[in-house]
N, C-alpha and C. Protein backbone atom coordinates (compact mmCIF):
# COMPACT_ATOMS: atom_id res chain seq x y z
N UNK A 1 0.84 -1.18 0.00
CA UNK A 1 0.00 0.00 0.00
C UNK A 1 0.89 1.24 0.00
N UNK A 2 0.85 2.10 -0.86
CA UNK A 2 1.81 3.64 -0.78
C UNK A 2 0.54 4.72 -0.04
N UNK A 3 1.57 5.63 0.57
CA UNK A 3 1.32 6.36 1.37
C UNK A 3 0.77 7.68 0.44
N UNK A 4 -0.30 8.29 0.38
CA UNK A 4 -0.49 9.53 -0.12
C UNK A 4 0.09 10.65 0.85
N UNK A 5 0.86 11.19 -0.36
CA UNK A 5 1.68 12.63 0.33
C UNK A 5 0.59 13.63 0.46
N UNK A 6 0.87 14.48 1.19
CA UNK A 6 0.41 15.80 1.75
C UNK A 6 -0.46 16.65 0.59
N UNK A 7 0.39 16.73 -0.49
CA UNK A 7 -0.19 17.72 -1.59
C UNK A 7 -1.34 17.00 -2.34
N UNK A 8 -1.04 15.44 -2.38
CA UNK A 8 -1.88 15.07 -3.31
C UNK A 8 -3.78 15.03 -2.32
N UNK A 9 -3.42 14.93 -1.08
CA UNK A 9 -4.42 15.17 -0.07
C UNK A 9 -5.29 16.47 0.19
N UNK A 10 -4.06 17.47 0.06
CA UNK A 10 -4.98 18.73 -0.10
C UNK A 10 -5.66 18.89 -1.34
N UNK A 11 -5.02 18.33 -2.32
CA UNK A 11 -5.76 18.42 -3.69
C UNK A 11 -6.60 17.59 -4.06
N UNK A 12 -6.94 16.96 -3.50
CA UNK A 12 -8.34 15.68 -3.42
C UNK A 12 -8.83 16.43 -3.03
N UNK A 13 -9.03 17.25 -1.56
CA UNK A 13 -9.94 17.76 -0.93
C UNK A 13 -10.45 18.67 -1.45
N UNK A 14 -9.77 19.58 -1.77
CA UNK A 14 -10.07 20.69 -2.55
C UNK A 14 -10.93 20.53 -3.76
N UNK A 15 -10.34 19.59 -4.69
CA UNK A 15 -11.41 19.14 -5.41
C UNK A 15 -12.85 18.78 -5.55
N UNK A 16 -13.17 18.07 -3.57
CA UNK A 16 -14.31 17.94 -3.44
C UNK A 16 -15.56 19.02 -4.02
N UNK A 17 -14.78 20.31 -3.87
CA UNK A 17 -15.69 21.49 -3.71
C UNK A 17 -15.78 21.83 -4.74
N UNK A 18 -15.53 21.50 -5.89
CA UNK A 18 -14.72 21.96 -7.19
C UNK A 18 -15.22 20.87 -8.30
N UNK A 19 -15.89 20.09 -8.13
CA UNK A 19 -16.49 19.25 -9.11
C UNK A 19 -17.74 19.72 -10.02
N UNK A 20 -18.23 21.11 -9.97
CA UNK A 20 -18.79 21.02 -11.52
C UNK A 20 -18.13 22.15 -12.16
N UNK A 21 -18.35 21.30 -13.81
CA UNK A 21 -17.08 21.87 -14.58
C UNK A 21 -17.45 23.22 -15.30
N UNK A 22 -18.49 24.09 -14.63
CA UNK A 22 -18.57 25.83 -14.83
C UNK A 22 -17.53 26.32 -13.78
N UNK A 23 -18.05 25.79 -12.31
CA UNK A 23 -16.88 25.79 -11.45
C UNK A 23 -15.97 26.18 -11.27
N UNK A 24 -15.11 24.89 -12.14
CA UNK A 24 -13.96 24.54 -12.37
C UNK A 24 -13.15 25.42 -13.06
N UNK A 25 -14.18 25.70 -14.54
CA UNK A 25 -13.19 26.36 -15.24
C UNK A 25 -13.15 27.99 -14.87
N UNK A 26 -14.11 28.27 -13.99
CA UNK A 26 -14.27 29.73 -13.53
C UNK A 26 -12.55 29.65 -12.61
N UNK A 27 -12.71 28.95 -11.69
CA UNK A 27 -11.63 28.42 -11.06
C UNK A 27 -10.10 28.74 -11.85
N UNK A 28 -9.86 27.59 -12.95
CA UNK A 28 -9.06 28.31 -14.10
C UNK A 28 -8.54 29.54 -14.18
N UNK A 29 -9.57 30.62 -14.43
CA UNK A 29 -9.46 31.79 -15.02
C UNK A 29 -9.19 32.59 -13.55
N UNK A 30 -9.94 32.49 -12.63
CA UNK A 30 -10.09 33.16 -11.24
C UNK A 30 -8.63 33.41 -10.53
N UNK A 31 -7.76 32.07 -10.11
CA UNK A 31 -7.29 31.93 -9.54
C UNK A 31 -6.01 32.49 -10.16
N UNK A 32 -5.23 32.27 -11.43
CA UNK A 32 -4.42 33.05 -11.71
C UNK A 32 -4.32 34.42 -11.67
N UNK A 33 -5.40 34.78 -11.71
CA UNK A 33 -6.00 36.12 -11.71
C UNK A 33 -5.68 36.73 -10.46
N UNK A 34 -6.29 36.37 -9.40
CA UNK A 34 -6.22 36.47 -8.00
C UNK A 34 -4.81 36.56 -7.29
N UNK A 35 -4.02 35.71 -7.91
CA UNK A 35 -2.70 35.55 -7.17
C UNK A 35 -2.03 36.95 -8.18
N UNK A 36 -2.08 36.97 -9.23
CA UNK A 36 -1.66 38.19 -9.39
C UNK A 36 -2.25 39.79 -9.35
N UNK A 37 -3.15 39.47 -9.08
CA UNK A 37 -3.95 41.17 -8.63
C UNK A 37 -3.30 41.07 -7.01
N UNK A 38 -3.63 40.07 -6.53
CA UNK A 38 -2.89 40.28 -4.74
C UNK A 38 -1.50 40.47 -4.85
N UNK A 39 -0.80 39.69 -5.72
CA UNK A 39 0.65 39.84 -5.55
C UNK A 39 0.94 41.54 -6.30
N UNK A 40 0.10 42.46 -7.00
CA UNK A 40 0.13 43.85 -7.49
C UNK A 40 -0.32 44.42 -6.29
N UNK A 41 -1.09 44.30 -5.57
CA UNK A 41 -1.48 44.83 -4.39
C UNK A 41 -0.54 45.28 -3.60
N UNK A 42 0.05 43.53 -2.86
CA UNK A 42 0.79 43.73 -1.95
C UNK A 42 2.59 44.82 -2.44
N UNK A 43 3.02 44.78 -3.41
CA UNK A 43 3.78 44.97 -4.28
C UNK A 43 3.48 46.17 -4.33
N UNK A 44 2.51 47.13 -4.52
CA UNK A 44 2.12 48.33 -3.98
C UNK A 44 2.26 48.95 -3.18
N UNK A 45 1.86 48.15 -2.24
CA UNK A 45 2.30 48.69 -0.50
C UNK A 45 3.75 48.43 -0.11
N UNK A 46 4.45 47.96 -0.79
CA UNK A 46 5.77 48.18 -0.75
C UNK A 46 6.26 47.13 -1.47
N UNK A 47 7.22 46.50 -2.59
CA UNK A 47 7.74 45.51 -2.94
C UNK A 47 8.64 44.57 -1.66
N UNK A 48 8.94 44.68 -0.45
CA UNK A 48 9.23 43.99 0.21
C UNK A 48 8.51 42.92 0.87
N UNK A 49 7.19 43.47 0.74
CA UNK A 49 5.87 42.83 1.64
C UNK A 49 5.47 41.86 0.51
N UNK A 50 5.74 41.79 -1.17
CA UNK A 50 5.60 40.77 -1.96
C UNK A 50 6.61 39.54 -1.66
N UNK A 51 7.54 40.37 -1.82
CA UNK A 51 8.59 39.52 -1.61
C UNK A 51 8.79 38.33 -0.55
N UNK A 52 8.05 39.13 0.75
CA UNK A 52 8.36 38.49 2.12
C UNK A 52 7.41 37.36 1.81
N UNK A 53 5.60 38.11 1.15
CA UNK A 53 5.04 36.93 0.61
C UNK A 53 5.06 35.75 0.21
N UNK A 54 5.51 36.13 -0.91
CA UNK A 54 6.28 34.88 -1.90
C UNK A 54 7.40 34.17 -0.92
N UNK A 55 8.53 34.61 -0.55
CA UNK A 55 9.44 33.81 0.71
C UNK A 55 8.54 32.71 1.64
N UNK A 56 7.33 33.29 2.09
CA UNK A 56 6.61 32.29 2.66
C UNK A 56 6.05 31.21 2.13
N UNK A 57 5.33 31.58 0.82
CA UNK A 57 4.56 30.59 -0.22
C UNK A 57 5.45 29.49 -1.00
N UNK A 58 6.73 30.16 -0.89
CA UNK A 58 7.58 29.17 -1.61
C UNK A 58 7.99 27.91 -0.54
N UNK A 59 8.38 28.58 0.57
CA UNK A 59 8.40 27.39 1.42
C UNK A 59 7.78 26.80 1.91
N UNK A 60 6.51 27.07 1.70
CA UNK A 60 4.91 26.10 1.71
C UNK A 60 5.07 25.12 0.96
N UNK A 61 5.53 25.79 -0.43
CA UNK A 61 5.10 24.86 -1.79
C UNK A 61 6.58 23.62 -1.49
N UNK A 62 7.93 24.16 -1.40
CA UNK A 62 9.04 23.79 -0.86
C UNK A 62 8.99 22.39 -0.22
N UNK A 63 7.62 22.34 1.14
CA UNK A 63 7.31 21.29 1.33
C UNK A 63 6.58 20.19 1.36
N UNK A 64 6.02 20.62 -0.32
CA UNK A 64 4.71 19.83 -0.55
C UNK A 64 5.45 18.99 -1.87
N UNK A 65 6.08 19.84 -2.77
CA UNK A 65 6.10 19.15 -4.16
C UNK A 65 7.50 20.27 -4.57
N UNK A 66 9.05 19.59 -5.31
CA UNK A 66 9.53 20.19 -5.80
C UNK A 66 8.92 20.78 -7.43
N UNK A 67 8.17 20.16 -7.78
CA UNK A 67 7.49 20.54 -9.41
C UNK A 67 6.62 22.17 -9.37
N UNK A 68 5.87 21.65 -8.18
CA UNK A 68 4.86 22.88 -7.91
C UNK A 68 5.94 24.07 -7.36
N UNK A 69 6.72 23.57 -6.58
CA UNK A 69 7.79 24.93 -5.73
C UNK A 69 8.07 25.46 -7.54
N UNK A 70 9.02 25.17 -8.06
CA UNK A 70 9.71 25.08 -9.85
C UNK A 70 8.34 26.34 -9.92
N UNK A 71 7.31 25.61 -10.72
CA UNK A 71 6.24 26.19 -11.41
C UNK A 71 5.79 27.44 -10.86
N UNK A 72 5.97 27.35 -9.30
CA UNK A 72 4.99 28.47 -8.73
C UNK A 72 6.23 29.97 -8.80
N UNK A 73 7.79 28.96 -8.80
CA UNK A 73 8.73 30.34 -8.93
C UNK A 73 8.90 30.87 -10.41
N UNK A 74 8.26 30.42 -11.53
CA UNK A 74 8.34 30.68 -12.98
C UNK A 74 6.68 31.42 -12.99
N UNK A 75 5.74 31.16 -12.57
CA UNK A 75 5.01 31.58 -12.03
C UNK A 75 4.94 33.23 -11.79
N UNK A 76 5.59 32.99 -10.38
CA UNK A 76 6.22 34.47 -9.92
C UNK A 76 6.56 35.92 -10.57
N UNK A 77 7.79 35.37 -11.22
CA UNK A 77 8.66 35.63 -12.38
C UNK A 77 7.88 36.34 -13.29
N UNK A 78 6.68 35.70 -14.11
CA UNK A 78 5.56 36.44 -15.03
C UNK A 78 4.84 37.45 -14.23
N UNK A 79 4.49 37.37 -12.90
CA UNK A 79 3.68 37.99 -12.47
C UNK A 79 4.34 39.47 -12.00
N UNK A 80 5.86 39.12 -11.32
CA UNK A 80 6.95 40.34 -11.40
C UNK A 80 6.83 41.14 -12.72
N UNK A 81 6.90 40.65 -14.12
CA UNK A 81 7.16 41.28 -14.87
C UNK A 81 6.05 41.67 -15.21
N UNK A 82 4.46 41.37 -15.06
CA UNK A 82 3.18 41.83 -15.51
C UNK A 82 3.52 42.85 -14.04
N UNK A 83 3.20 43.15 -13.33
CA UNK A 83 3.38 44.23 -12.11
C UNK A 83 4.34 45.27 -12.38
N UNK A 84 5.62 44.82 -12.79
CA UNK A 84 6.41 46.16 -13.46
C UNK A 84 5.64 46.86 -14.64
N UNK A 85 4.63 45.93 -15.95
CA UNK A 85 4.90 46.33 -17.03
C UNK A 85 3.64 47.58 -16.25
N UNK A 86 2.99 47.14 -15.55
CA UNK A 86 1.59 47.62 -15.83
C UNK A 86 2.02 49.09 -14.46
N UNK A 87 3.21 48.94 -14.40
CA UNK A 87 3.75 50.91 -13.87
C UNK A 87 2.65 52.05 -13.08
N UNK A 88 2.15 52.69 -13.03
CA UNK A 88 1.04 53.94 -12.62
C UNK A 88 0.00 52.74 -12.38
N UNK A 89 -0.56 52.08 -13.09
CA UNK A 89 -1.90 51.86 -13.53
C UNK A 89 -1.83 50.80 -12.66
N UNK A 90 -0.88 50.16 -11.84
CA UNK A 90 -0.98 48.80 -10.91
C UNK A 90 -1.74 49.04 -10.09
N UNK A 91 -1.74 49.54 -9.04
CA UNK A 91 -3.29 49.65 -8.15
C UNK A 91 -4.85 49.78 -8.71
N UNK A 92 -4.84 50.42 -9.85
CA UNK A 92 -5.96 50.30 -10.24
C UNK A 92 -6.50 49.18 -11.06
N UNK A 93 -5.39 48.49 -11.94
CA UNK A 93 -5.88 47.01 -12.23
C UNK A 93 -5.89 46.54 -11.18
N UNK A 94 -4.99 46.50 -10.77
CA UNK A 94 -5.01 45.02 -9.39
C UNK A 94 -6.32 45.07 -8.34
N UNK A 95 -6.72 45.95 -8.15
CA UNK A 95 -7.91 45.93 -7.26
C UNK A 95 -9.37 46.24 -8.06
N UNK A 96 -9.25 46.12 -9.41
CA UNK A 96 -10.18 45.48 -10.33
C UNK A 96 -10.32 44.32 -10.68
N UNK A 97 -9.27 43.64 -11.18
CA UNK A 97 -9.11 42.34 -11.10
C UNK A 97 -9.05 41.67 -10.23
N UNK A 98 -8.88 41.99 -8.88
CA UNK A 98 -9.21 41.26 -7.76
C UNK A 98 -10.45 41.05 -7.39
N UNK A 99 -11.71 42.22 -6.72
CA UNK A 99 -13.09 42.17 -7.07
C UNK A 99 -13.23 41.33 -8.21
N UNK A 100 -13.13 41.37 -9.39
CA UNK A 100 -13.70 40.69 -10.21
C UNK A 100 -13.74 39.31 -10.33
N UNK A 101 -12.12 38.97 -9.88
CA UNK A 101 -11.92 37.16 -9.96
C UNK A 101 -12.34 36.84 -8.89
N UNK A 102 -12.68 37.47 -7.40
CA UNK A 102 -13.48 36.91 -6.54
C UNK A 102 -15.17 37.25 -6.83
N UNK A 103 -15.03 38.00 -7.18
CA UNK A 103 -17.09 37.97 -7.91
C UNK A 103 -17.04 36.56 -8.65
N UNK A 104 -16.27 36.21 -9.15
CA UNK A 104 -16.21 35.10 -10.34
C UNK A 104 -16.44 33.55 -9.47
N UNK A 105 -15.54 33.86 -8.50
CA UNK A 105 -15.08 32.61 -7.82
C UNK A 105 -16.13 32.04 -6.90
N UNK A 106 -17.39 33.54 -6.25
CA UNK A 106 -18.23 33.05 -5.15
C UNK A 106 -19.33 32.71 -6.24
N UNK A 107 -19.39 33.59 -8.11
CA UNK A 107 -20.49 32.59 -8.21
C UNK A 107 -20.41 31.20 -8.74
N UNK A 108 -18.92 30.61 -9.00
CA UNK A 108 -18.66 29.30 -9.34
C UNK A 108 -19.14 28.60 -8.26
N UNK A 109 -18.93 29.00 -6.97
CA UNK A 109 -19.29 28.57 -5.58
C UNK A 109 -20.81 28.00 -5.48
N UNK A 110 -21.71 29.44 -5.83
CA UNK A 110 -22.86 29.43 -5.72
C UNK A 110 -23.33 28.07 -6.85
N UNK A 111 -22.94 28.14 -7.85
CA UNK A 111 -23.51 27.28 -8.92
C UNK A 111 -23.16 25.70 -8.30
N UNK A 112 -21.98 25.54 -7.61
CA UNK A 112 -21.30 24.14 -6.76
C UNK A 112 -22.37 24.11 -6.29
N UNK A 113 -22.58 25.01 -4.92
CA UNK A 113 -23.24 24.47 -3.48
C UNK A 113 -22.49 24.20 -2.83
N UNK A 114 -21.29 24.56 -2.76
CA UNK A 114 -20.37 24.58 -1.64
C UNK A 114 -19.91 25.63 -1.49
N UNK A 115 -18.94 26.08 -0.09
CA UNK A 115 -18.35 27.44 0.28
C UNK A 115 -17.32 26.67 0.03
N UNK A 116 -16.32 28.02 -0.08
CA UNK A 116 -14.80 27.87 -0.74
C UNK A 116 -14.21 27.05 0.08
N UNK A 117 -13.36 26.47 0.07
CA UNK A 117 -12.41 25.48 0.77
C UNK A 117 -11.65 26.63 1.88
N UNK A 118 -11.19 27.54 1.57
CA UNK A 118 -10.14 28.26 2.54
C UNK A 118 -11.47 28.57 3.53
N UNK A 119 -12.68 28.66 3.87
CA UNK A 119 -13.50 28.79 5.17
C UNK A 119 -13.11 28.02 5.46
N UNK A 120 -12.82 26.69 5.45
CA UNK A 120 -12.39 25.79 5.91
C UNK A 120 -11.06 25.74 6.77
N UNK A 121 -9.79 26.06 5.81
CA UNK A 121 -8.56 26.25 6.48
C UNK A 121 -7.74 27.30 5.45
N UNK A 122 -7.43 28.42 5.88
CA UNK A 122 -6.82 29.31 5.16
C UNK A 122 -6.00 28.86 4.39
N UNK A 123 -4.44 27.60 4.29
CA UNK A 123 -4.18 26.95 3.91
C UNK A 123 -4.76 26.52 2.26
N UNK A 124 -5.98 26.71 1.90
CA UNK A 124 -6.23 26.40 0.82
C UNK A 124 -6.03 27.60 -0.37
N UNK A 125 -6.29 28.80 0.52
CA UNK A 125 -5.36 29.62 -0.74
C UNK A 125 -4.70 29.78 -1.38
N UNK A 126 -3.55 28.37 -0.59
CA UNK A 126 -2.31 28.46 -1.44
C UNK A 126 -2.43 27.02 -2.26
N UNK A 127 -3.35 26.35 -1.94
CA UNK A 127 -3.51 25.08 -2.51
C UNK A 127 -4.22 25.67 -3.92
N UNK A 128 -5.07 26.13 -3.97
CA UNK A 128 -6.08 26.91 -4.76
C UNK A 128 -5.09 26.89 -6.53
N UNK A 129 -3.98 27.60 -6.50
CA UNK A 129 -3.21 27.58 -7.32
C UNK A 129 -2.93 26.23 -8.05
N UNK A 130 -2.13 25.62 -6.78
CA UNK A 130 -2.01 23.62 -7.12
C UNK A 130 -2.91 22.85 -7.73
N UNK A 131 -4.25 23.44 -7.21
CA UNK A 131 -5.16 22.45 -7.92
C UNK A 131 -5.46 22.87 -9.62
N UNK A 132 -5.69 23.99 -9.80
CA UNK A 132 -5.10 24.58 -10.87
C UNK A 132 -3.96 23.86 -11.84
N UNK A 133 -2.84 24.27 -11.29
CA UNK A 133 -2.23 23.20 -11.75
C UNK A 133 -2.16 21.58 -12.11
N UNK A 134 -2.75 21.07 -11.16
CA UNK A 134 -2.55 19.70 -11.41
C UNK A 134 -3.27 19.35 -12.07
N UNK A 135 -4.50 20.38 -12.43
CA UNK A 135 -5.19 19.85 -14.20
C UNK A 135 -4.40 20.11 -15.16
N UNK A 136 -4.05 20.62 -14.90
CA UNK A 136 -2.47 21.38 -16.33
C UNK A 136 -1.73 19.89 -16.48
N UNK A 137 -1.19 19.76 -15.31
CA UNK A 137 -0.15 18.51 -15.29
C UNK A 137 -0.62 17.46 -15.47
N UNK A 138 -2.03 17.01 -15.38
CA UNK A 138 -2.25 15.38 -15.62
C UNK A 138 -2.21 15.68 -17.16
N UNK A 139 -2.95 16.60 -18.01
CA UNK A 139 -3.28 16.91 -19.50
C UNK A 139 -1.99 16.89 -20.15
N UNK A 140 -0.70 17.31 -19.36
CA UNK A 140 0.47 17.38 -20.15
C UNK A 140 1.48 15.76 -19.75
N UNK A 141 0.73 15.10 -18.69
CA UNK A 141 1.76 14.02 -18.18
C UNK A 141 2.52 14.40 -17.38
N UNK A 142 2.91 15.26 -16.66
CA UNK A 142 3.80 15.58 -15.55
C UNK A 142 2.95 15.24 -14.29
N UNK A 143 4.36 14.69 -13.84
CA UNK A 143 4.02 14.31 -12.77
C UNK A 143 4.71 14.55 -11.08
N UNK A 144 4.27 15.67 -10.18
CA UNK A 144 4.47 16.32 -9.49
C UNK A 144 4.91 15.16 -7.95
């Protein structure tokens, strides 16, 4: 019998909530979205407070999956350079696109019948991304 690791557990669970596929693909679109309007946010209020961010999230991811740590720092990387490109105008996308991908996300919710996983355990915010991913990765064969 093999032991299921940690990540693949949060990402079952998570999934529970996440099984119909309007949902899902709202999910898709939402969640990339989200991590980078917050990461323009915080990056606003000072680029150190992203930074310190990300320092934390990486060593979340650090101890779940080296594939996902990889992905989420290439990840990053795009989202650094969408936050530089978008200069003056970053606070005002980012806290448009934030409202919006969470308008998006509570009515994928609503259409489920479930509340988001992070009421549950804050912890899933950062899973939120992973699960994301790991539809990417079964479709391409990687395996985390």
């Amino acid at each position: 019998m093999t032991d299921i690791r940690k990540v693949d557990t949060l990402i079952n669970h998570y999934g529970e909530s996440h099984q119909n596929s309007t949902n899902e693909l709202i999910h898709f679109i939402a969640i990339p979205l989200i991590t980078l309007s917050l990461s323009g946010l915080l990056y606003a209020i000072h680029p150190f407070v992203l930074y310190a961010f990300l320092a934390g999230s990486f060593i979340y991811y650090a101890r779940l999956s080296a594939v996902f740590l990889i992905t989420m720092l290439v990840w990053s990387a795009v989202m650094l350079w969408v936050i530089q490109a978008l200069g003056a105008q970053l606070v005002t996308v980012s806290v448009a696109v934030f409202v919006g991908a969470w308008i998006l996300q509570f009515i994928g919710h609503k259409l489920e019948g479930k509340k988001p996983s992070f009421f549950e355990d804050i912890q899933y915010l950062w899973v939120g991304p992973l699960f994301v991913l790991s539809k990417l990765f079964i479709k391409l064969g990687v395996k985390w």
